[in-house]
Protein backbone atom coordinates (compact mmCIF):
# COMPACT_ATOMS: atom_id res chain seq x y z
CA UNK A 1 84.25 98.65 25.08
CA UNK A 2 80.51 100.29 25.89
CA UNK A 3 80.31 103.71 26.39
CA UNK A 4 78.86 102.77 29.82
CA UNK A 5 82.35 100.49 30.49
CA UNK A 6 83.70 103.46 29.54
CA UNK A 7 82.14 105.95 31.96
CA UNK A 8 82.92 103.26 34.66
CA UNK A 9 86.36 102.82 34.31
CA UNK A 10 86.67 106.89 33.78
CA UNK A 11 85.40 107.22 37.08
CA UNK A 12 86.98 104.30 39.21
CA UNK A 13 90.07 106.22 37.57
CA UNK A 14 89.25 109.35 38.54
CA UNK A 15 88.15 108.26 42.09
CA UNK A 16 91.32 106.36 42.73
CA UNK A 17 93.44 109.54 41.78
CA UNK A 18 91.72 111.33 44.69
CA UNK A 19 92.73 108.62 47.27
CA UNK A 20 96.02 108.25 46.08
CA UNK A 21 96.40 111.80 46.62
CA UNK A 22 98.25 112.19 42.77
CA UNK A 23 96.85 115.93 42.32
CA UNK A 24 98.96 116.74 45.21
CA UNK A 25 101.82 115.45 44.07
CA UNK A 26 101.53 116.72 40.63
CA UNK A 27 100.79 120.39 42.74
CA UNK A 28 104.07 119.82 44.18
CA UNK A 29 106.13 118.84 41.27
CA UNK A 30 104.90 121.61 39.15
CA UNK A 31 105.80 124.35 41.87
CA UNK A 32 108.82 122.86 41.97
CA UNK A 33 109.42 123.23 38.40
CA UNK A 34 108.50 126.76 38.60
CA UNK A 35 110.58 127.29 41.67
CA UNK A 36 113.75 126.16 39.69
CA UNK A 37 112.80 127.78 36.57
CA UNK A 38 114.35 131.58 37.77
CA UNK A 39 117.75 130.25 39.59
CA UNK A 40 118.57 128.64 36.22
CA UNK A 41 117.48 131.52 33.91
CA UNK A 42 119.76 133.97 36.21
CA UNK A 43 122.56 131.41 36.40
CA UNK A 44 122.35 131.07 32.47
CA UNK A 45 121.89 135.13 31.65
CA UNK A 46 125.14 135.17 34.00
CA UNK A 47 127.60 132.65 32.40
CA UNK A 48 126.67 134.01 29.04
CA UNK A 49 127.25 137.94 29.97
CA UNK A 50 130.72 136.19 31.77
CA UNK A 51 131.52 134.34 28.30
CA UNK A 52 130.22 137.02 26.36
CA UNK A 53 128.62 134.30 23.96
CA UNK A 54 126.09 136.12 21.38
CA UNK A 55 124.72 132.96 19.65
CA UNK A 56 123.51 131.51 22.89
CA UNK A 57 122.41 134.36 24.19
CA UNK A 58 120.19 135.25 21.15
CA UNK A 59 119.00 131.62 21.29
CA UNK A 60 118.11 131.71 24.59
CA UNK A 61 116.29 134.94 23.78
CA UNK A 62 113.93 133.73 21.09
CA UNK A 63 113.14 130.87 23.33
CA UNK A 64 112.12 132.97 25.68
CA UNK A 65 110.00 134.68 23.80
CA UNK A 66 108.13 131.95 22.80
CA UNK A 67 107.26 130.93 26.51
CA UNK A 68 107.17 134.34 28.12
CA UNK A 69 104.16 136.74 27.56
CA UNK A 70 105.34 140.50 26.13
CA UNK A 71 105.81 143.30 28.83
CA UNK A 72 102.44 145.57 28.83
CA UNK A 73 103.19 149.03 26.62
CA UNK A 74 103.96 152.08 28.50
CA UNK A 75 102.87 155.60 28.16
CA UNK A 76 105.13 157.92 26.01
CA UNK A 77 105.36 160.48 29.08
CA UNK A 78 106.58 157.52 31.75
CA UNK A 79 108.79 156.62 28.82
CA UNK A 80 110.64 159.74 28.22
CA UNK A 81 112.15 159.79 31.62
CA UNK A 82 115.78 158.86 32.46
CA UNK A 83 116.50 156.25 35.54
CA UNK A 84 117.66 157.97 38.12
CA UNK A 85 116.68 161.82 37.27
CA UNK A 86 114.94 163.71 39.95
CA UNK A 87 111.11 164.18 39.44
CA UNK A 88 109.79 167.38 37.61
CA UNK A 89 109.27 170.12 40.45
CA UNK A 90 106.04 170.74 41.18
């Protein structure tokens, strides 16, 4: 195969994509994924707080970790302060 063949057949592919309209189907099937990703995270975290089952949960947990980015650092004053309390008075 030439590299012009090649180039050719790339774009006839491409081209053909467009009017089949597969980049909007792949857009829907990947929302969809996403979509379903939460309802089975929160249906997981609550069979295995239910079952009480530390081996899968911990599992589950370095998974996660893997896929999900790290929550940004706080401050050490916004830190300090107990859920709930009333703010400082001013």
């Amino acid at each position: 195969m030439t590299l012009g063949t090649f180039a050719w057949l790339l774009r006839q592919t491409f081209l053909s994509t467009l009017d089949d309209g597969c980049f909007g189907y792949a857009k829907a099937a990947a929302y969809s994924a996403m979509l379903s990703f939460f309802p089975v995270l929160t249906s997981a975290a609550t069979i295995l707080v239910q079952t009480r089952a530390e081996f899968v949960a911990s599992t589950l947990e370095r998974f996660l970790n893997q896929i999900v980015p790290p929550a940004p650092k706080t401050s050490s004053s916004s830190s300090s302060a107990s859920w709930g309390s009333a703010p400082p008075p001013s």
